[in-house]
PDB file of N, CA and C in Angstrom:
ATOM      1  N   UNK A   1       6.222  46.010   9.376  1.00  0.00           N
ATOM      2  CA  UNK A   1       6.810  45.043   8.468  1.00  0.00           C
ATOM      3  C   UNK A   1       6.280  43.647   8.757  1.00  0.00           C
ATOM      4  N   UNK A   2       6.118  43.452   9.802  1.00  0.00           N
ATOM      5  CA  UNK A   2       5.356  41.883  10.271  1.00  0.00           C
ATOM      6  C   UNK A   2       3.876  41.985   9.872  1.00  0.00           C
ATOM      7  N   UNK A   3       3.498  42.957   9.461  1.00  0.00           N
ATOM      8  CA  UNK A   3       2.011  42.696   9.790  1.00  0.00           C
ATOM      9  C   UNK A   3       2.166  42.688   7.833  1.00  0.00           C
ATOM     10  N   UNK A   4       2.893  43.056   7.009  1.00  0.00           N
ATOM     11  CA  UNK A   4       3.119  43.183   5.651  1.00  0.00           C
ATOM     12  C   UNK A   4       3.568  41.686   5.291  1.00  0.00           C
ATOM     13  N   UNK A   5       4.001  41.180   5.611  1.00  0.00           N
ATOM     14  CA  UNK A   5       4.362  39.417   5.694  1.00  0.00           C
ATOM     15  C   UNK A   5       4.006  38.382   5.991  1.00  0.00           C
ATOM     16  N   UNK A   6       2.905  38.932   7.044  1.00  0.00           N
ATOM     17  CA  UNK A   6       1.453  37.989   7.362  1.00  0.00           C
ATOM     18  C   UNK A   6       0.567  38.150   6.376  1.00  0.00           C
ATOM     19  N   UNK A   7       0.445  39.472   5.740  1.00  0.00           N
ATOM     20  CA  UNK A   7      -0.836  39.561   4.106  1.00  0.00           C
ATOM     21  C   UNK A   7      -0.175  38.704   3.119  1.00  0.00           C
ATOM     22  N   UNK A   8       0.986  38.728   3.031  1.00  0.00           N
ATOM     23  CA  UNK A   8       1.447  38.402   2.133  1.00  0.00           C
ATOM     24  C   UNK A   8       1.679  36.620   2.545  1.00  0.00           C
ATOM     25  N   UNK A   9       1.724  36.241   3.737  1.00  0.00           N
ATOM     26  CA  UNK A   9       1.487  34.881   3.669  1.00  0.00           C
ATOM     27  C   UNK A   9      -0.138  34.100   3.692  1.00  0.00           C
ATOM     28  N   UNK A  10      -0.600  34.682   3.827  1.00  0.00           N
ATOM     29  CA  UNK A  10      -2.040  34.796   3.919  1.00  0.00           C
ATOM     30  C   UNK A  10      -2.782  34.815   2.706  1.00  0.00           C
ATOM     31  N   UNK A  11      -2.485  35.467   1.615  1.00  0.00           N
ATOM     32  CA  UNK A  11      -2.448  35.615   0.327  1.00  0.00           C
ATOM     33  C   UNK A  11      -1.884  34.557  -0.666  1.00  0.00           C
ATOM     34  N   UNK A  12      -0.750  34.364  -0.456  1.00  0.00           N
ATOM     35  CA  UNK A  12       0.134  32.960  -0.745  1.00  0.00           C
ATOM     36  C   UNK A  12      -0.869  31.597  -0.398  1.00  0.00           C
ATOM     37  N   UNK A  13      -1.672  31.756   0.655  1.00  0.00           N
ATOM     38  CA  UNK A  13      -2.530  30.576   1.389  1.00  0.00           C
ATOM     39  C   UNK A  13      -3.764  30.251   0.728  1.00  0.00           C
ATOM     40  N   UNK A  14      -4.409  31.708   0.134  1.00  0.00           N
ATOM     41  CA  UNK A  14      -5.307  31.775  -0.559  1.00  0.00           C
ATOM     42  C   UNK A  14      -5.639  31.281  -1.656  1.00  0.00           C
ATOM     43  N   UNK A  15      -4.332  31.584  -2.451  1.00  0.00           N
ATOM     44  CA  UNK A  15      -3.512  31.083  -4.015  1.00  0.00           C
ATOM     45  C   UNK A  15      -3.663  29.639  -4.067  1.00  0.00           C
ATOM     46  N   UNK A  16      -3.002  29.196  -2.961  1.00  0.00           N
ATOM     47  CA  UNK A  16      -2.870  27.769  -2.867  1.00  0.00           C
ATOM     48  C   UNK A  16      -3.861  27.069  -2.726  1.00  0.00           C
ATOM     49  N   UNK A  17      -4.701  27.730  -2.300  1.00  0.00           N
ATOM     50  CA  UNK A  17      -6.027  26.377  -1.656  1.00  0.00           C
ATOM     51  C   UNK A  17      -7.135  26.878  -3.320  1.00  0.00           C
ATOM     52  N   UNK A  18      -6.733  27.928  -4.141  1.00  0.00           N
ATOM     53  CA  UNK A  18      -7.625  28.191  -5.045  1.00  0.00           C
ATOM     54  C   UNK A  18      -7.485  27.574  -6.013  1.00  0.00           C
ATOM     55  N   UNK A  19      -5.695  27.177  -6.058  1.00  0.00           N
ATOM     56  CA  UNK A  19      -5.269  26.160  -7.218  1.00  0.00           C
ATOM     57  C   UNK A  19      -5.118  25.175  -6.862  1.00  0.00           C
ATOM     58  N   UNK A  20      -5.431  24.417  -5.490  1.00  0.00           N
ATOM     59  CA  UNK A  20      -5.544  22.964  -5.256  1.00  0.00           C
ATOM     60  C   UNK A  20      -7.216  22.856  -5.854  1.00  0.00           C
ATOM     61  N   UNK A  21      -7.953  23.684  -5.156  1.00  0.00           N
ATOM     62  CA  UNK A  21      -9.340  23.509  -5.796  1.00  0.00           C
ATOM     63  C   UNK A  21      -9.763  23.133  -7.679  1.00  0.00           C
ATOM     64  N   UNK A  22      -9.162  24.420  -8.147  1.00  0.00           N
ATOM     65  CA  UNK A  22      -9.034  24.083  -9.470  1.00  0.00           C
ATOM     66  C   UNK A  22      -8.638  22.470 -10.112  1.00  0.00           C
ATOM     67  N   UNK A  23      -7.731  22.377  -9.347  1.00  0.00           N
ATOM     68  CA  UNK A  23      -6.804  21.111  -9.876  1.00  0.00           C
ATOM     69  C   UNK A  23      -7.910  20.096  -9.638  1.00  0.00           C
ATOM     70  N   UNK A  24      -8.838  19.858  -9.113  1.00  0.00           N
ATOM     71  CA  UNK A  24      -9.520  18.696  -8.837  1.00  0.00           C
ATOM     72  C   UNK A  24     -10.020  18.544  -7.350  1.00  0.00           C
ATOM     73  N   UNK A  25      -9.195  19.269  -6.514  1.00  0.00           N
ATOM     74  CA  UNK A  25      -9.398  19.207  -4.959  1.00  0.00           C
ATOM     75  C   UNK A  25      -9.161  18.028  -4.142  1.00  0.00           C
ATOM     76  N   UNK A  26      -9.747  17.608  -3.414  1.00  0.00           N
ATOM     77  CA  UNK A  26      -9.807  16.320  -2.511  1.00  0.00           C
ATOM     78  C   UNK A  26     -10.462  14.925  -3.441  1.00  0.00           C
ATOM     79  N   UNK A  27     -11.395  15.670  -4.043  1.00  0.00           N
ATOM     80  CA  UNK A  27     -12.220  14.530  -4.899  1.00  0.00           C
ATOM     81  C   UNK A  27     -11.519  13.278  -6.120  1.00  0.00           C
ATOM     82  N   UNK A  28     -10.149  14.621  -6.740  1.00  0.00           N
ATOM     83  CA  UNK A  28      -9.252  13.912  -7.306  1.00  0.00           C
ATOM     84  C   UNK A  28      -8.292  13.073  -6.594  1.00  0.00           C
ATOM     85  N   UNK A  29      -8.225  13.668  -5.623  1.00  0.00           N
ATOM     86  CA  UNK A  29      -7.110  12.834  -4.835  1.00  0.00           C
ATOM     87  C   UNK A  29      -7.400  11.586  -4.271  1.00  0.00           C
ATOM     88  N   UNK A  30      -8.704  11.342  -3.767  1.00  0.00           N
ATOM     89  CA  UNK A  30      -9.387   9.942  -3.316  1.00  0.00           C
ATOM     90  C   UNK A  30      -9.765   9.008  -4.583  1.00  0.00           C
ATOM     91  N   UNK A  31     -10.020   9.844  -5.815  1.00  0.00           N
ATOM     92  CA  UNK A  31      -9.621   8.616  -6.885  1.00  0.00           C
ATOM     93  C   UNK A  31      -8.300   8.509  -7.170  1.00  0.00           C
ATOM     94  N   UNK A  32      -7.486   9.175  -7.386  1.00  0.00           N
ATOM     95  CA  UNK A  32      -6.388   8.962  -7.754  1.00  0.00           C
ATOM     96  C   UNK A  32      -5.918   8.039  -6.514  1.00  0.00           C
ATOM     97  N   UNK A  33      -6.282   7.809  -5.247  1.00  0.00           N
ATOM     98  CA  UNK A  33      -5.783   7.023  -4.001  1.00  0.00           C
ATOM     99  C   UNK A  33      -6.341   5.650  -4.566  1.00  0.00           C
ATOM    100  N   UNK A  34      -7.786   5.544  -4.823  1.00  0.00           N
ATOM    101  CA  UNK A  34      -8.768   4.633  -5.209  1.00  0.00           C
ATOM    102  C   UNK A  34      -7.681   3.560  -6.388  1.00  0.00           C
ATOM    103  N   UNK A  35      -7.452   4.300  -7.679  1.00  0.00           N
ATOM    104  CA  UNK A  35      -6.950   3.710  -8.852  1.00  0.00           C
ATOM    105  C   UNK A  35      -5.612   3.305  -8.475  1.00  0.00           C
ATOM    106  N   UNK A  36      -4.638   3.588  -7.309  1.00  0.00           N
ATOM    107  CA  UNK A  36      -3.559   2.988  -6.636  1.00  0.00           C
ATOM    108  C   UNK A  36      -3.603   1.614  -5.803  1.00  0.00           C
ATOM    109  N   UNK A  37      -4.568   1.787  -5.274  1.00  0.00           N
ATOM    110  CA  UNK A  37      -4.870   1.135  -4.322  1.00  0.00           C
ATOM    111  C   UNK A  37      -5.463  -0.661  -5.554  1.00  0.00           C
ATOM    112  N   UNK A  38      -6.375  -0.257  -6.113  1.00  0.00           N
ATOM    113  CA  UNK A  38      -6.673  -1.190  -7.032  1.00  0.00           C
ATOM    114  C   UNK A  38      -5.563  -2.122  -8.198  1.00  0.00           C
ATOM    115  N   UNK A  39      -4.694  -0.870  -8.460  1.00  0.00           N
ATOM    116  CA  UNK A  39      -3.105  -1.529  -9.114  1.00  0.00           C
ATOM    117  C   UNK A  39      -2.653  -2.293  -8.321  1.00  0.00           C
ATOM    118  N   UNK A  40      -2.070  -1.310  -6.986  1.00  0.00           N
ATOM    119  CA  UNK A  40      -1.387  -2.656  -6.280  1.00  0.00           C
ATOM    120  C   UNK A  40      -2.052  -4.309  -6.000  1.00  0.00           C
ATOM    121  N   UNK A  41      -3.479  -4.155  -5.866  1.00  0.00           N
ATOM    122  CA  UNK A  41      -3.944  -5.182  -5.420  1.00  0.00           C
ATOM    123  C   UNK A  41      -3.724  -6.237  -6.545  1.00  0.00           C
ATOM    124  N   UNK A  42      -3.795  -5.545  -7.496  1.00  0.00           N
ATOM    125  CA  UNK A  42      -3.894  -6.182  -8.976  1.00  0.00           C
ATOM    126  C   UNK A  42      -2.244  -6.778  -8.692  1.00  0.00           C
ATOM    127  N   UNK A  43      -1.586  -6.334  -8.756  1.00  0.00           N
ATOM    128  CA  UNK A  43       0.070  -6.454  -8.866  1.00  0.00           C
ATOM    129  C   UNK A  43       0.238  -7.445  -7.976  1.00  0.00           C
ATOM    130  N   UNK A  44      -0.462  -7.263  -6.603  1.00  0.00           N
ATOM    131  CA  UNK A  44       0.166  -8.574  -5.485  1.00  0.00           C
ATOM    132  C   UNK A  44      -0.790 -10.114  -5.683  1.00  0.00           C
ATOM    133  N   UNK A  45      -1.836  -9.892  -6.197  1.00  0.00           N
ATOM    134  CA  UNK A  45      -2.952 -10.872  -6.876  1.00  0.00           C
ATOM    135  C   UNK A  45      -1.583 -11.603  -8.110  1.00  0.00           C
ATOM    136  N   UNK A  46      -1.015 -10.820  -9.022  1.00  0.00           N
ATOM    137  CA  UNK A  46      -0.371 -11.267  -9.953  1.00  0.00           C
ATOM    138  C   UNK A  46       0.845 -12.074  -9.560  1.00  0.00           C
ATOM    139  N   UNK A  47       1.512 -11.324  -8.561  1.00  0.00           N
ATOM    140  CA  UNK A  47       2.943 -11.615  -7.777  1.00  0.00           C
ATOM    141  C   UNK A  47       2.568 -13.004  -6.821  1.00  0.00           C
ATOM    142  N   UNK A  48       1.369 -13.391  -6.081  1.00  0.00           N
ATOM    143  CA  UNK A  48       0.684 -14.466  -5.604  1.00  0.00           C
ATOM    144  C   UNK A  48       0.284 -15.387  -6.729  1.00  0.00           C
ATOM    145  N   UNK A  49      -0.053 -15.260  -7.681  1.00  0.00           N
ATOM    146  CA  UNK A  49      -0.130 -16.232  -8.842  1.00  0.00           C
ATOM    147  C   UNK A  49       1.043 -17.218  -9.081  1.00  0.00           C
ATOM    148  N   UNK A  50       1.981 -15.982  -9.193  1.00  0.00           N
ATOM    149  CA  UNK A  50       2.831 -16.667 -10.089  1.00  0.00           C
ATOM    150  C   UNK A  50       4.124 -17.378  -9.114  1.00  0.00           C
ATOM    151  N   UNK A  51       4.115 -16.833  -7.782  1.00  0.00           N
ATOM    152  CA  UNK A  51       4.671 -17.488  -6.650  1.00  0.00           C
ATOM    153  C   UNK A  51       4.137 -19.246  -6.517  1.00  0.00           C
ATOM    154  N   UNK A  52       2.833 -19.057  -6.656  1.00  0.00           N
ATOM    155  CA  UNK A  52       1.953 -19.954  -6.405  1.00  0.00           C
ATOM    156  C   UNK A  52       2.068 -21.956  -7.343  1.00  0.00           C
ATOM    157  N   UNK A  53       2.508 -20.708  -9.011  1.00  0.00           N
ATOM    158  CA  UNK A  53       2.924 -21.584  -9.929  1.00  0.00           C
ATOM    159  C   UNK A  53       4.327 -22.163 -10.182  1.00  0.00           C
ATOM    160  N   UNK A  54       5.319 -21.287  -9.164  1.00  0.00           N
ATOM    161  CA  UNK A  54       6.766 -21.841  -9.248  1.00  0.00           C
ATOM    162  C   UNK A  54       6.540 -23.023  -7.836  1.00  0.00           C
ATOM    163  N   UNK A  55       6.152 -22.307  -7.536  1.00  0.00           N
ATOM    164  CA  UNK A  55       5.972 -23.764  -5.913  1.00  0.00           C
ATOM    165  C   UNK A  55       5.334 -24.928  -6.343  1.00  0.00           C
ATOM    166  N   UNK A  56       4.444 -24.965  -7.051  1.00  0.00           N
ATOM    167  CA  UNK A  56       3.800 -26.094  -7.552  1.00  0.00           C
ATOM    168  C   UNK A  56       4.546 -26.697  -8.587  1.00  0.00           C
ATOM    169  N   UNK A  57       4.970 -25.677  -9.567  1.00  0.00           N
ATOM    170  CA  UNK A  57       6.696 -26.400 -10.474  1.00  0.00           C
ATOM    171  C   UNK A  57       7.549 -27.153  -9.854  1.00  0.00           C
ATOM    172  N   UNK A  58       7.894 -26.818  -8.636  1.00  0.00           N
ATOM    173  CA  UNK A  58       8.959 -26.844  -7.577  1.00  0.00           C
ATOM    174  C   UNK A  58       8.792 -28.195  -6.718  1.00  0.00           C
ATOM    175  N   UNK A  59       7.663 -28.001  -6.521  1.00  0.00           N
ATOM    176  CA  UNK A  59       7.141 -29.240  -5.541  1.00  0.00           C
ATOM    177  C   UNK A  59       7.125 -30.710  -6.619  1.00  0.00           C
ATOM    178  N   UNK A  60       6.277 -30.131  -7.800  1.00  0.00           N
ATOM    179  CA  UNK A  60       6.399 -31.768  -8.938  1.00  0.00           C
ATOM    180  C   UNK A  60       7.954 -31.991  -9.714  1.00  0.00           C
ATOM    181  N   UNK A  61       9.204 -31.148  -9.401  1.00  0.00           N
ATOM    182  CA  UNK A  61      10.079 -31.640  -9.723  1.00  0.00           C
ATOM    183  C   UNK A  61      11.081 -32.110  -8.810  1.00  0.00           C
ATOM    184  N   UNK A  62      10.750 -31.741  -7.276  1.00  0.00           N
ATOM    185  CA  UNK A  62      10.948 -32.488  -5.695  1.00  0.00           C
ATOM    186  C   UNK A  62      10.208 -33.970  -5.661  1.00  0.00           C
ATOM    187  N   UNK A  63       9.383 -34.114  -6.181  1.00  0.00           N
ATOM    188  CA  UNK A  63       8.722 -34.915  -5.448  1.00  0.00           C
ATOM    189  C   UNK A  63       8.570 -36.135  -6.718  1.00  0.00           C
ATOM    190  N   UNK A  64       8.494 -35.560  -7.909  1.00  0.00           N
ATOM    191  CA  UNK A  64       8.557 -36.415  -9.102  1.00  0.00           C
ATOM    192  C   UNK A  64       7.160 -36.276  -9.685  1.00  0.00           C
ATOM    193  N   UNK A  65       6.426 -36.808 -10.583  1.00  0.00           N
ATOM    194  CA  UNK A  65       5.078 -37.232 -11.357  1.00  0.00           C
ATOM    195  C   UNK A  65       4.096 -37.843 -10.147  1.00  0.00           C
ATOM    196  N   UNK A  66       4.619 -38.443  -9.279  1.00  0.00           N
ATOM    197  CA  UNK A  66       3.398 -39.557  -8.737  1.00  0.00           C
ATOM    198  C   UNK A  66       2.864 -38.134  -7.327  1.00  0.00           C
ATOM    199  N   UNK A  67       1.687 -38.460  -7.603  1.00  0.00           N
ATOM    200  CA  UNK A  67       0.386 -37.707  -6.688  1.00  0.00           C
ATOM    201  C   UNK A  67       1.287 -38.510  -4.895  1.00  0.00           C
ATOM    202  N   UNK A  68       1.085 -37.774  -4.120  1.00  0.00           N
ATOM    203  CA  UNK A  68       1.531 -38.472  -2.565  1.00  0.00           C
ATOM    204  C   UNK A  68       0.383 -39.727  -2.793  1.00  0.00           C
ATOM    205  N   UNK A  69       0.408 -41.007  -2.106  1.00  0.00           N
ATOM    206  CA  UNK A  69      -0.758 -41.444  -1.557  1.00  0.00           C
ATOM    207  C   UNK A  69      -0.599 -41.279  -0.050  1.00  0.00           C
ATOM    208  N   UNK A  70      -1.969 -42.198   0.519  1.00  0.00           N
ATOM    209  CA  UNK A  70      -2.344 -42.464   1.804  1.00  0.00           C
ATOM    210  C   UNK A  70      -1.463 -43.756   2.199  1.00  0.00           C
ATOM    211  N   UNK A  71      -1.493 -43.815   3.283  1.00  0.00           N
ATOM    212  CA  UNK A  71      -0.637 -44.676   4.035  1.00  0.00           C
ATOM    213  C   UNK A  71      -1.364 -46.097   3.332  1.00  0.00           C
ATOM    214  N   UNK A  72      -2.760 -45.813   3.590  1.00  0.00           N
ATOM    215  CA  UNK A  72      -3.067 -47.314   3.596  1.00  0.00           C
ATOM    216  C   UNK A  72      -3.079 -47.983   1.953  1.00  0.00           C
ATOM    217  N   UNK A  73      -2.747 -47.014   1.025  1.00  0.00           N
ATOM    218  CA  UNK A  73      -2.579 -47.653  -0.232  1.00  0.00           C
ATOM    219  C   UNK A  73      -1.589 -48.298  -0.506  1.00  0.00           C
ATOM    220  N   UNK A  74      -0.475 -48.122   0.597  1.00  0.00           N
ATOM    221  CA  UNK A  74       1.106 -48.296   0.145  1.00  0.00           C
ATOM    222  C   UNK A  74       1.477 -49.592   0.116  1.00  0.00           C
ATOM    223  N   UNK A  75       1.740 -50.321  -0.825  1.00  0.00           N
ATOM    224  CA  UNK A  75       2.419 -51.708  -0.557  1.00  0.00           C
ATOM    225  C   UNK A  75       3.133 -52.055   0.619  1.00  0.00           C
ATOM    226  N   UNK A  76       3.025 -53.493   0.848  1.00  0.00           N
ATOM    227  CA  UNK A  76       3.667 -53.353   2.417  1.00  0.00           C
ATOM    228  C   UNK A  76       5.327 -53.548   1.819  1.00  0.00           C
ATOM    229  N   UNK A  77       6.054 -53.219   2.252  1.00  0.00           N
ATOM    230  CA  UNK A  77       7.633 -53.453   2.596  1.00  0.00           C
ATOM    231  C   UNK A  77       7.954 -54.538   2.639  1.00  0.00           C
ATOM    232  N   UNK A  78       8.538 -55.521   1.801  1.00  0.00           N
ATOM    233  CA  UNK A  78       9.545 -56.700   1.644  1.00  0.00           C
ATOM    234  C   UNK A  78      10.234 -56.816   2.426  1.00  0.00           C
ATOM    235  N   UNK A  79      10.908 -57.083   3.287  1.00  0.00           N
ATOM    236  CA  UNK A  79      12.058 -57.622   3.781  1.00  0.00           C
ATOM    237  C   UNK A  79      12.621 -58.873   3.097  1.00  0.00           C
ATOM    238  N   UNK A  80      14.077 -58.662   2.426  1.00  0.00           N
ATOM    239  CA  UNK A  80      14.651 -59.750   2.067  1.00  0.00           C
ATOM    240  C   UNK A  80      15.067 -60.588   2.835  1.00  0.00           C
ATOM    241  N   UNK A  81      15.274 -61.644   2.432  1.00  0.00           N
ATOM    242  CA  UNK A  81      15.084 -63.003   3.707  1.00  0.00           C
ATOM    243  C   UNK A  81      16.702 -63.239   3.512  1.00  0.00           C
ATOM    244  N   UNK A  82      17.252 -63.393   4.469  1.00  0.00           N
ATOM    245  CA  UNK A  82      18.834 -62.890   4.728  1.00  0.00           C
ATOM    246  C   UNK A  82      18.882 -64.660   3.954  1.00  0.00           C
ATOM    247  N   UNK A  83      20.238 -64.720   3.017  1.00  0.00           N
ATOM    248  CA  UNK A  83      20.632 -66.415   2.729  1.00  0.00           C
ATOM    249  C   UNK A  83      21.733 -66.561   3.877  1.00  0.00           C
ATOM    250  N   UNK A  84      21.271 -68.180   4.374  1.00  0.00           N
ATOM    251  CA  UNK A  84      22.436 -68.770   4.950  1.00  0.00           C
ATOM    252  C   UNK A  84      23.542 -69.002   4.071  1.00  0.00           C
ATOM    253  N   UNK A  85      24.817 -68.921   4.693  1.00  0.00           N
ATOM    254  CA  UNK A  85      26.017 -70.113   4.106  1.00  0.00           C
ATOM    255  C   UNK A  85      25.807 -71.436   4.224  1.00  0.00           C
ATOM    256  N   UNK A  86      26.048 -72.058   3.503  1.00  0.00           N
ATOM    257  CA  UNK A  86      25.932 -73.545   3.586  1.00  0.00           C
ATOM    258  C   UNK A  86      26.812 -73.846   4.644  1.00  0.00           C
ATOM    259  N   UNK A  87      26.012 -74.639   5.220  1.00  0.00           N
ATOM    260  CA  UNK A  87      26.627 -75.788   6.640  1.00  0.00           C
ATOM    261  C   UNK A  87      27.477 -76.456   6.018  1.00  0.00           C
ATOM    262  N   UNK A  88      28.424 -77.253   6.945  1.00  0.00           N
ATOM    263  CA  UNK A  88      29.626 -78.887   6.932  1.00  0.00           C
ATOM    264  C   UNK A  88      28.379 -79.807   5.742  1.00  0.00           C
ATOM    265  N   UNK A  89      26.982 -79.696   6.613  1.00  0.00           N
ATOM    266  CA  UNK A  89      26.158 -80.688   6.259  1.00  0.00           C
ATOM    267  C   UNK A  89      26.006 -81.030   4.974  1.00  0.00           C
ATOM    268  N   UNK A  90      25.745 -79.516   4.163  1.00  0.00           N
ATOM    269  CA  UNK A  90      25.438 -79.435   2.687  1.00  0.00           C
ATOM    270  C   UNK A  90      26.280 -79.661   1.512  1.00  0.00           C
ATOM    271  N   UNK A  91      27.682 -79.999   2.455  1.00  0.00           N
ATOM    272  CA  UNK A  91      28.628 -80.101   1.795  1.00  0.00           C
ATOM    273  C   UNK A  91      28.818 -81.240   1.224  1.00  0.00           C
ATOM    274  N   UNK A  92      29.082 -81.721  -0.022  1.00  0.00           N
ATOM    275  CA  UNK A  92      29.494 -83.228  -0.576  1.00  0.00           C
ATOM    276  C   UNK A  92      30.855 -83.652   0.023  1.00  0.00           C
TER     277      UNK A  92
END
């Protein structure tokens, strides 16, 4: 009986590797890996785009219209010149 269940798995093995062959074999399967592999790239290329274009949305409505400048373009800083109170002196 064991040795009737080994033909018969053996046979089953045969089947299988005759209709993986048919089907295309290994050859289909490395394109079909190939044309996956190329979607996703496509998909994370797309998903990096458009990440790319909300950050840059993101950043000009943080930061406002004006481009950063360089330090050395920047107007220098005012300091307002503190007013005295009038002295006894100024007084009529």
């Amino acid at each position: 009986m064991d040795v009737f269940t080994l033909l018969v798995a053996i046979v089953a093995l045969v089947i299988a590797i005759m209709a993986f062959q048919r089907t295309g074999g290994i050859h289909d399967l490395r394109r079909q890996m190939d044309d996956l592999s190329s979607k996703s790239e496509h998909a994370a290329k797309g998903a990096r785009d458009m990440t790319a274009d909300a950050l840059s949305r993101l950043e000009t409505f943080i930061r406002g219209q004006q481009a950063p400048s360089s330090p050395e373009e920047e107007p220098p800083i005012e300091t307002p010149t503190p007013t005295q109170p009038p002295t006894r002196e100024d007084k009529p």
